[in-house]
Protein backbone atom coordinates (compact mmCIF):
# COMPACT_ATOMS: atom_id res chain seq x y z
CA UNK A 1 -18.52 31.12 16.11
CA UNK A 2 -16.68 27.70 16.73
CA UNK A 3 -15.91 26.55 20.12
CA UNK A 4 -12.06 26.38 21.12
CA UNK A 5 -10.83 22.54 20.57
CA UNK A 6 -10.39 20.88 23.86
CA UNK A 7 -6.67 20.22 25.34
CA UNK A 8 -5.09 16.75 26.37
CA UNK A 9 -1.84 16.39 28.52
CA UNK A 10 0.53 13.48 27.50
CA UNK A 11 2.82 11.87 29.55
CA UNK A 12 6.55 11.80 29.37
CA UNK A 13 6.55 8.86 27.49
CA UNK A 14 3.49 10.27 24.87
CA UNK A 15 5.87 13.76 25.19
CA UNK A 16 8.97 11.98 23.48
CA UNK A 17 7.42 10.00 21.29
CA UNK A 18 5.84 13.21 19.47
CA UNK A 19 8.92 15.20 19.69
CA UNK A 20 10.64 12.61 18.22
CA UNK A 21 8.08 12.95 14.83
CA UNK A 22 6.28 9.92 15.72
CA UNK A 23 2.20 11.19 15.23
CA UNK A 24 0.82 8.16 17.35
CA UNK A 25 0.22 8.22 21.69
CA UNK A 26 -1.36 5.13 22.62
CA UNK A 27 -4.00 5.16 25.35
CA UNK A 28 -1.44 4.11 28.16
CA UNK A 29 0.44 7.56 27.72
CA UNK A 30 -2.51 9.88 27.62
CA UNK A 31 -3.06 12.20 30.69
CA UNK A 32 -5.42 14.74 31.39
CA UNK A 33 -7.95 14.44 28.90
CA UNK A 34 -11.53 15.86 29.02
CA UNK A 35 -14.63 13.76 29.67
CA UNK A 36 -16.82 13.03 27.25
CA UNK A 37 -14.73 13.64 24.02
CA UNK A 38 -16.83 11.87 20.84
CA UNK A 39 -14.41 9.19 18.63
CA UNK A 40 -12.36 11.58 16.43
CA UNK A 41 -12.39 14.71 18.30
CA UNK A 42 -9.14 17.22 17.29
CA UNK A 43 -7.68 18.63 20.41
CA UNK A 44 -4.67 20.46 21.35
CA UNK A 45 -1.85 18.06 22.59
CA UNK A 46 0.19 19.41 25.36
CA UNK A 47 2.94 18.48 27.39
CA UNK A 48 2.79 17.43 31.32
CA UNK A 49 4.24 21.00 31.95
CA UNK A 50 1.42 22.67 29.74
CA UNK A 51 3.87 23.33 26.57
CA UNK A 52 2.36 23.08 22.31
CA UNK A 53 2.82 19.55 21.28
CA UNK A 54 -0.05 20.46 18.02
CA UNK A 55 -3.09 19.13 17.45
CA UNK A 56 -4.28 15.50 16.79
CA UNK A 57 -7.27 13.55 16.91
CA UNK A 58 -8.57 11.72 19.85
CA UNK A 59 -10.20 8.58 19.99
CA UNK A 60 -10.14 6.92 23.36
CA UNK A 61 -11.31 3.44 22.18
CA UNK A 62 -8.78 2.71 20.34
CA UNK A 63 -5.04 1.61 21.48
CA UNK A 64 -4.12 4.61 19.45
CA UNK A 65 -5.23 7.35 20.80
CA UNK A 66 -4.28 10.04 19.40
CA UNK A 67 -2.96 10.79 16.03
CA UNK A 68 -1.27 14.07 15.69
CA UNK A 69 -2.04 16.20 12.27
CA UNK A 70 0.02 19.09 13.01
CA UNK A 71 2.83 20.60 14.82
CA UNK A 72 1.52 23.25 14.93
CA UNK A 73 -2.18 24.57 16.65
CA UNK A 74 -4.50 24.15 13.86
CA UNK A 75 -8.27 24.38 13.01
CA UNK A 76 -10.23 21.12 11.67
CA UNK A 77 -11.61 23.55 8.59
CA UNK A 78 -11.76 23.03 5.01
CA UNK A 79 -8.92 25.67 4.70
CA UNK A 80 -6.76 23.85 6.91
CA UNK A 81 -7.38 19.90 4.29
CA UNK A 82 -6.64 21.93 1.62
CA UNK A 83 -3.40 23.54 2.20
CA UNK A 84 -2.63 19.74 3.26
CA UNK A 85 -3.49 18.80 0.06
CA UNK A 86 -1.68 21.28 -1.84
CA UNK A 87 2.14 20.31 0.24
CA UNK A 88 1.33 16.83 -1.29
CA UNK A 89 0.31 17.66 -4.76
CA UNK A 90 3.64 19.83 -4.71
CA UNK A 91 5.59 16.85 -3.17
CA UNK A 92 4.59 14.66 -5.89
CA UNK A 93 5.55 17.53 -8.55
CA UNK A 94 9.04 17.93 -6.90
CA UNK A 95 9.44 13.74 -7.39
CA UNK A 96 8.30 14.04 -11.18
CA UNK A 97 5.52 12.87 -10.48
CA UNK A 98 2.95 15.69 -11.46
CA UNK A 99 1.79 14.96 -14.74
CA UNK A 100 1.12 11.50 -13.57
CA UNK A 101 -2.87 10.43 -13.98
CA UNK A 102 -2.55 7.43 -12.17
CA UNK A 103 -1.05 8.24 -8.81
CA UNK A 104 -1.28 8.15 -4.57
CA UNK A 105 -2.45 11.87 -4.12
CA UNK A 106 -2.99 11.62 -0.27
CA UNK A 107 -1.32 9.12 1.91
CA UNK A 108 -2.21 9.05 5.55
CA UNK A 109 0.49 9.75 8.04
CA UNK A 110 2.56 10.27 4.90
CA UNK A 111 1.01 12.93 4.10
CA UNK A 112 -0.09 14.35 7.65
CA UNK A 113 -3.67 13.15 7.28
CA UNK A 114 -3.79 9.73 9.47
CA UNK A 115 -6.25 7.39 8.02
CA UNK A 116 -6.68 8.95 4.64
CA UNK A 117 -6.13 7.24 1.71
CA UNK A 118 -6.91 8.98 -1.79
CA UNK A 119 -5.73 7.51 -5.20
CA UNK A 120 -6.18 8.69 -8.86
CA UNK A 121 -7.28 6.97 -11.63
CA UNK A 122 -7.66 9.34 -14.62
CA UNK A 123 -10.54 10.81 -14.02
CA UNK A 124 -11.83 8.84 -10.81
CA UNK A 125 -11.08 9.17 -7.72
CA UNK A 126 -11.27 6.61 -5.13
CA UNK A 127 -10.82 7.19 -1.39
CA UNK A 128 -10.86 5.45 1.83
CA UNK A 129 -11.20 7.17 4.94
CA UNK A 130 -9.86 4.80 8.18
CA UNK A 131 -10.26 7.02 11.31
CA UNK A 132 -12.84 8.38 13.28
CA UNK A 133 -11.12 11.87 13.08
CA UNK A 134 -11.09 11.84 9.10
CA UNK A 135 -14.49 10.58 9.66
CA UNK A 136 -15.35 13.94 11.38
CA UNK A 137 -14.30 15.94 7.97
CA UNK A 138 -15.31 13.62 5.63
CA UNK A 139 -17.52 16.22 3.86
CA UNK A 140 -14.80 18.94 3.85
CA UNK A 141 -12.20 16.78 2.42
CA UNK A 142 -14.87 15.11 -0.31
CA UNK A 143 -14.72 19.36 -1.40
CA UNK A 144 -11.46 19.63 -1.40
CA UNK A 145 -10.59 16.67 -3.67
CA UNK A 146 -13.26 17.30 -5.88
CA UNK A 147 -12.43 21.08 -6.70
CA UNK A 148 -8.59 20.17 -6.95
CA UNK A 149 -9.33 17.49 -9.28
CA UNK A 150 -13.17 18.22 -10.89
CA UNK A 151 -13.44 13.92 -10.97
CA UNK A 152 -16.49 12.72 -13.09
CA UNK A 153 -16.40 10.35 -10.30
CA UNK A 154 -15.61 10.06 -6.77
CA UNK A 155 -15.84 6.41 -5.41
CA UNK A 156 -15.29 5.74 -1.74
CA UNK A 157 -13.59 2.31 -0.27
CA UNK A 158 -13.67 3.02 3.28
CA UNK A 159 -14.31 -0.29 4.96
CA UNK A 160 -11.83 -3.30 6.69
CA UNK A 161 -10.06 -3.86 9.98
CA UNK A 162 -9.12 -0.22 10.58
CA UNK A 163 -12.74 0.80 10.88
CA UNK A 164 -14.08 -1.50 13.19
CA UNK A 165 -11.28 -0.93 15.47
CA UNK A 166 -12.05 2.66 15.31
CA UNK A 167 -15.58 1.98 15.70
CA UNK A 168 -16.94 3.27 12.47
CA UNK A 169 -19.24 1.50 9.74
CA UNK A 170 -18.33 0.35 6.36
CA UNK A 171 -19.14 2.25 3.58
CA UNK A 172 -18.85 1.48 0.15
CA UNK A 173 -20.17 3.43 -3.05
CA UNK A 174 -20.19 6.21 -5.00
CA UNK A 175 -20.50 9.70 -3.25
CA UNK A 176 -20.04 12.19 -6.14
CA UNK A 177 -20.53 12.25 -9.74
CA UNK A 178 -21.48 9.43 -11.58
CA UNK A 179 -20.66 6.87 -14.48
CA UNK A 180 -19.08 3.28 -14.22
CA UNK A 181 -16.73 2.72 -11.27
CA UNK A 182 -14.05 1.63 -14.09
CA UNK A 183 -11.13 3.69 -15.62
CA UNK A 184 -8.46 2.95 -18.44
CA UNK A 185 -4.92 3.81 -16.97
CA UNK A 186 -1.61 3.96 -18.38
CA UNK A 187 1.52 3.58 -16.58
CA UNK A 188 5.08 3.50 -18.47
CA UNK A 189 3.32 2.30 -21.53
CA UNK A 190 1.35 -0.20 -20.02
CA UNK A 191 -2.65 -0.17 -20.13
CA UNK A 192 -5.10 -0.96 -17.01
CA UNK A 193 -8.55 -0.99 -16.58
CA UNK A 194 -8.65 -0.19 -12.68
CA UNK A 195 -12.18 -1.63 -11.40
CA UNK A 196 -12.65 0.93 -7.96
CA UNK A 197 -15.61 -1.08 -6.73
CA UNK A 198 -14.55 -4.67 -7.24
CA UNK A 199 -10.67 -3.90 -7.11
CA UNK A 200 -8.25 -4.70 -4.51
CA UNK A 201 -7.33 -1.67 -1.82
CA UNK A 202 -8.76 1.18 -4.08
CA UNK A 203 -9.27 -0.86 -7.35
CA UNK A 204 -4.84 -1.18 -8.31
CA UNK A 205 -1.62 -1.73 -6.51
CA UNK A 206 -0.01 1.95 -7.31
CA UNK A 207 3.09 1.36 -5.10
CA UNK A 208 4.78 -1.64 -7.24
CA UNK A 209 5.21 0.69 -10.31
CA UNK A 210 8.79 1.35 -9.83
CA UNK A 211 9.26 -2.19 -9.02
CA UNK A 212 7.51 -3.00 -11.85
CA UNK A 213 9.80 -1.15 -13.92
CA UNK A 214 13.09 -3.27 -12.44
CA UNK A 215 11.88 -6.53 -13.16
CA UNK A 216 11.20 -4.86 -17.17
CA UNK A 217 14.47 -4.34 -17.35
CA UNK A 218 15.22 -8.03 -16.80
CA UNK A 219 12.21 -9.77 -18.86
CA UNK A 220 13.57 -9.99 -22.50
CA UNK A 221 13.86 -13.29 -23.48
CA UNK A 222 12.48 -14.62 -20.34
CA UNK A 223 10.25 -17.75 -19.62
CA UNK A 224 8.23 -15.89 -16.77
CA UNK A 225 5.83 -16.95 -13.31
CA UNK A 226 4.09 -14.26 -12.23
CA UNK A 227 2.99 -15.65 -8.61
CA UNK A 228 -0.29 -13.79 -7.05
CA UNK A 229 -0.61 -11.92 -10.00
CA UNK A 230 -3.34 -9.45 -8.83
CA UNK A 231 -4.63 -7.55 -12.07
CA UNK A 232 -0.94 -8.54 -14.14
CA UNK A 233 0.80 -5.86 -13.27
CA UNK A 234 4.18 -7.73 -13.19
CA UNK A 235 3.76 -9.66 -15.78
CA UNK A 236 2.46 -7.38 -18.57
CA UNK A 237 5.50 -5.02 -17.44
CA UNK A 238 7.67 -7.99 -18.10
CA UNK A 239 5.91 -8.88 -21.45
CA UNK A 240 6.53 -4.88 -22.15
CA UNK A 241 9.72 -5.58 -21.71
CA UNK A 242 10.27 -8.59 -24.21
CA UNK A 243 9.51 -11.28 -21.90
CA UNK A 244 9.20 -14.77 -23.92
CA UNK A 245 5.68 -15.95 -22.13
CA UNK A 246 3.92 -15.41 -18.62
CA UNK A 247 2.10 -17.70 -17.09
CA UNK A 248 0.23 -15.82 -14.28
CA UNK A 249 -1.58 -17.69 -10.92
CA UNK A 250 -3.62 -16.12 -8.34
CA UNK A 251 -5.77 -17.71 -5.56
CA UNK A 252 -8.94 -15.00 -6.78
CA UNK A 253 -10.10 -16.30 -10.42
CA UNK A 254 -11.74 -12.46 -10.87
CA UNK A 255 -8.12 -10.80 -10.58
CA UNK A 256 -7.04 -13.82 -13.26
CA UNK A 257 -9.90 -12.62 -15.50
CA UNK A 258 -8.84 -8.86 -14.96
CA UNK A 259 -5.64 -9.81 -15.68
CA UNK A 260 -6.35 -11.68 -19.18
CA UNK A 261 -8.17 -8.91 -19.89
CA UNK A 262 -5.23 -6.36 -19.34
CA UNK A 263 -2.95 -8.93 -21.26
CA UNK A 264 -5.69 -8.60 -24.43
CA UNK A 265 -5.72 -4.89 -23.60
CA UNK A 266 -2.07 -4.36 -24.37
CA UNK A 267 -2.00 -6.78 -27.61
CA UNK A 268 0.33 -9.44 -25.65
CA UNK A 269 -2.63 -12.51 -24.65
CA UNK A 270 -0.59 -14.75 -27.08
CA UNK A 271 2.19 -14.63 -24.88
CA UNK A 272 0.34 -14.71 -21.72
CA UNK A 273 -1.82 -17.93 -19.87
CA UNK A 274 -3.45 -17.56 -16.53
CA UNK A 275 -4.60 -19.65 -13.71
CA UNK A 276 -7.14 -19.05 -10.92
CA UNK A 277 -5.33 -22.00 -8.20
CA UNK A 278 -3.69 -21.46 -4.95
CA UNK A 279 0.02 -20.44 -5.31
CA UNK A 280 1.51 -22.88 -3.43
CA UNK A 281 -0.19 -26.01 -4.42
CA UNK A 282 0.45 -24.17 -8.20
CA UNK A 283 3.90 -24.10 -7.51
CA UNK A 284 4.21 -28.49 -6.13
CA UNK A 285 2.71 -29.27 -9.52
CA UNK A 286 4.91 -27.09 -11.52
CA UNK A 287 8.14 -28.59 -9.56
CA UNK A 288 6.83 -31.89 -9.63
CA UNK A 289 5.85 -32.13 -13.48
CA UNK A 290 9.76 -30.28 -14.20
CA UNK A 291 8.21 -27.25 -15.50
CA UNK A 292 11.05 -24.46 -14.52
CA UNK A 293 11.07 -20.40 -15.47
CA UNK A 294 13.76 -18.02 -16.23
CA UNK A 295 12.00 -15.08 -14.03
CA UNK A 296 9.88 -15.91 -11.02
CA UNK A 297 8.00 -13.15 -9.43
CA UNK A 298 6.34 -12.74 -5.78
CA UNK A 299 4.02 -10.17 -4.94
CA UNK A 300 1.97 -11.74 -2.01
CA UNK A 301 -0.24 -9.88 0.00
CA UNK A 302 -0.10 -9.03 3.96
CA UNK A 303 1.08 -12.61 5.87
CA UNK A 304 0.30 -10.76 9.10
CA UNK A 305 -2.26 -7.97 10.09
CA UNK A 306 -1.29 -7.90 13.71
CA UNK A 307 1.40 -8.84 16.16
CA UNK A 308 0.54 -12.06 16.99
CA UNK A 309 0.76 -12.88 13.06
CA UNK A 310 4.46 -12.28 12.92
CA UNK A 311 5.88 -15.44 12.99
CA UNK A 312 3.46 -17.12 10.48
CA UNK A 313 3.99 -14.59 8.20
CA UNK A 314 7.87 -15.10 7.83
CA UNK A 315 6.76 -18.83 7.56
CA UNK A 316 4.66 -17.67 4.82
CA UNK A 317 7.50 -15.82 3.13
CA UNK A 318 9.98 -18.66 3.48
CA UNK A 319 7.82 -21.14 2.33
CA UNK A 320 6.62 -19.53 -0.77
CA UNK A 321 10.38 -17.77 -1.80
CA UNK A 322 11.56 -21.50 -1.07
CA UNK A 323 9.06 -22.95 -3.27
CA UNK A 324 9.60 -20.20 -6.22
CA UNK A 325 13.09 -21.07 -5.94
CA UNK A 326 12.66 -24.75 -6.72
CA UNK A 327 11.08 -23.89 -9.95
CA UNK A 328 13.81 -21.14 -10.93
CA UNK A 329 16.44 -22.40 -13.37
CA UNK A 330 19.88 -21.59 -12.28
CA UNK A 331 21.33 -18.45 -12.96
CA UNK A 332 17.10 -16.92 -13.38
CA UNK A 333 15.93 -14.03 -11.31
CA UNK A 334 13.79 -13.82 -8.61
CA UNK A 335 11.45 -10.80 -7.94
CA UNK A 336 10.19 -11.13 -4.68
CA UNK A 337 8.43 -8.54 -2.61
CA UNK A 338 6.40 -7.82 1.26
CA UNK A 339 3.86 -5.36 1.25
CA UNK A 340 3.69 -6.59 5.05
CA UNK A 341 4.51 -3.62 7.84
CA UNK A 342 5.15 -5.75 10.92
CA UNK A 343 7.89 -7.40 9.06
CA UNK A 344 10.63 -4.98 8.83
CA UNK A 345 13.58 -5.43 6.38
CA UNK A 346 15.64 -8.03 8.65
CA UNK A 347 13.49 -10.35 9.28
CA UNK A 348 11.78 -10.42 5.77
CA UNK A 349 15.95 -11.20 4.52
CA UNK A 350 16.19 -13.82 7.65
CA UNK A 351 13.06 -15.68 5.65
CA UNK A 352 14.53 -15.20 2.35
CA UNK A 353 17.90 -16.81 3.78
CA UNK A 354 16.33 -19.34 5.07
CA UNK A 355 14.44 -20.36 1.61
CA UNK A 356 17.75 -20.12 0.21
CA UNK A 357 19.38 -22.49 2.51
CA UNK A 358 16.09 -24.94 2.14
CA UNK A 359 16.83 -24.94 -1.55
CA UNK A 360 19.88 -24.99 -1.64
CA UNK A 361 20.35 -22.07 -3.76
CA UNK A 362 22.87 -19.65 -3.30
CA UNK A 363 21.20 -15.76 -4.34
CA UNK A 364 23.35 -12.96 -5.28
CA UNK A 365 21.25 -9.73 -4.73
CA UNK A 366 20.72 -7.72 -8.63
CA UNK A 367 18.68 -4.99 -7.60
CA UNK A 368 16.63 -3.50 -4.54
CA UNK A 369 13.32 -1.41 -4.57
CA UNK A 370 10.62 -0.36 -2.61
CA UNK A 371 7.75 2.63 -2.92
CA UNK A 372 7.50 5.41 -5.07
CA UNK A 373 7.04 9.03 -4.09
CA UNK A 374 3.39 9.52 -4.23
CA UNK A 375 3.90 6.69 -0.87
CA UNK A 376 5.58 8.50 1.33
CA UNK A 377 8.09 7.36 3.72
CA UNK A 378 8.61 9.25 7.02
CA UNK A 379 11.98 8.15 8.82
CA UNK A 380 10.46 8.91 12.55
CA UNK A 381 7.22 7.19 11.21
CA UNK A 382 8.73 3.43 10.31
CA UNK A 383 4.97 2.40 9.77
CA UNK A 384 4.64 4.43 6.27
CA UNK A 385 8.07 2.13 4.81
CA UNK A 386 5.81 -1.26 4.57
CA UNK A 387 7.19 -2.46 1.01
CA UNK A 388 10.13 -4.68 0.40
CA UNK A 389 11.51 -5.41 -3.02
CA UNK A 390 14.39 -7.03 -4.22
CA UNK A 391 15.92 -9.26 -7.21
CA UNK A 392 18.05 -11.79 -6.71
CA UNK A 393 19.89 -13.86 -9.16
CA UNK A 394 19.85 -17.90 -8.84
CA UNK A 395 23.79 -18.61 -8.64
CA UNK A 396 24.84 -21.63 -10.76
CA UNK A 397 25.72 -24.41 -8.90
């Protein structure tokens, strides 16, 4: 028999920000709350006067507190994970997306499970778990996934920022099945192999795809820079899509050498050149020596992971669209992108007007993206819509 789950009282302010869809209550705006609750314990969330709010996690060290998982009352069981991961599977199917191999199958608060990140690679899986109340059905969830998906291998990335703050260790390994922590993909055509342990995030960026598939339909023909190239993504998209050459640059020489290796994967390393150098030094010597592209793209990673990062980071994106543009010929495209949350959508187009205006480029906007559907974005939730996208076109003078 399983003890009843303890109940917390918000205050007013906790109160609207739930009913308004919002899963988080920072610490401030809890009330009457039990003593001694461990990191990660699920409660029921009621209101001052005593009414449902649903049930959530607790973990009073952090500034969130509590990070609702239901509207409803609900019971931390294996039942419970799996009927959570059944609404997303059939979310995905409804977007299309159900035959798709290579896919986001859980994603945290877009998917109702705060702090749980689970990605597909064929026949891996690879999974990071952020919170201390994911933490606390860990094993559960491990089932679930593997008798949904019967992975030969289930390889976990749960480790960075998130846990510490949460006050949980780092782990990083395999935790079921076995076999290399390596898998062949194919999205739209195009051939990865996703490396889970020595990746980035989970081994691949899965949320440019569709972005990915704009700038192919711009590449033929096209002289292109693929700037912080990652594993080539971009570029071997833009090579599928009769791009003329790519020369790709990335700070980390691994992703280069994952990337040349993708490039030989698909047939296209005659077309394709890579360097391992810092973008923006890469970028002086390319405007200083008069080398110019027909396609320039930006995918750069987080400028800011907290608050007091904000204003470096738009700094960061106006510096490095400003120095893209000064090695775009006129009437080229950029693809730029910011996979950065605390930036939202006005202020990232601020610090692209303002690398205009440095380079004296006037940008007329061709097309606008952002995530696919297996990265859900919650309108009362503004922290699941991180990614920016767009393409501009380099006006003639």
């Amino acid at each position: 028999m399983t003890l009843p789950l303890p109940e917390v009282r918000v205050s007013r302010k906790g109160e609207e920000r739930l009913r308004s869809g919002h899963p988080w209550v920072f610490g401030d705006d809890l009330r009457e709350v039990p003593e001694g609750l461990p990191p990660g314990q699920w409660a029921r969330v009621r209101s001052r006067s005593g009414e449902p709010l649903g049930t959530a996690t607790i973990n009073l060290g952090c500034r969130i507190a509590l990070r609702r998982v239901s509207r409803a009352d609900v019971e931390p069981t294996e039942t419970f994970l799996e009927t959570r991961l059944s609404e997303a599977v059939a979310r995905r199917a409804e977007a299309g997306m159900g035959g798709e191999r290579a896919l986001r199958i859980l994603s945290s608060e877009g998917d109702f499970l705060p702090g749980v990140i689970a990605d597909r690679y064929g026949d891996l899986l690879s999974v990071q778990i952020l919170t201390a109340g994911m933490e606390l059905v860990r094993g559960p969830l491990l089932d679930v996934l593997e008798r949904r998906y019967r992975p030969r291998l289930i390889y976990e990335r749960s480790e960075g920022g998130g846990r510490r703050l949460e006050g949980l260790p780092q782990r990083k390994g395999p935790v079921r099945g076995e076999g290399p922590p390596r898998e062949e993909i194919e999205t739209d055509g195009v051939r990865f192999v996703v490396d889970v342990e020595a990746g980035p995030k989970t081994g691949f960026f899965l949320d440019q795809r569709r972005n990915r598939g704009i700038v192919r339909g711009i590449a033929e023909g096209k002289a292109v820079l693929d700037g912080f190239c990652a594993a080539g993504g971009f570029g071997l998209y833009a090579l599928a899509g009769g791009a003329k050459s790519v020369l790709a640059i990335d700070a980390s020489r691994p992703a280069v050498e994952a990337a040349r290796a993708n490039a030989v994967l698909n047939g296209v390393s005659g077309r394709w050149e890579g360097e391992a150098e810092d973008l923006f030094q890469a970028l002086r010597n390319l405007r200083d020596v008069g080398r110019r592209f027909d396609l320039v793209i930006l995918d750069p990673p987080s400028f800011a992971k907290s608050r007091e990062g904000k204003e470096g980071a738009l700094r960061g994106y106006r510096d490095i669209n400003r120095m893209g543009l000064s090695v775009l010929s006129p009437g080229g495209f950029l693809a730029t992108s910011s996979c950065t949350q605390l930036i939202d959508v006005a202020k990232w187009k601020e610090a692209l007007r303002d690398a205009a205006a440095d380079a004296d480029a006037d940008l007329e906007l061709v097309a606008w993206g952002g995530q696919p559907p297996d990265h859900p974005v919650l309108l009362s939730v503004p922290e699941t819509g991180y990614l920016k996208f767009a393409v501009y076109r380099k006006r003639m003078p």
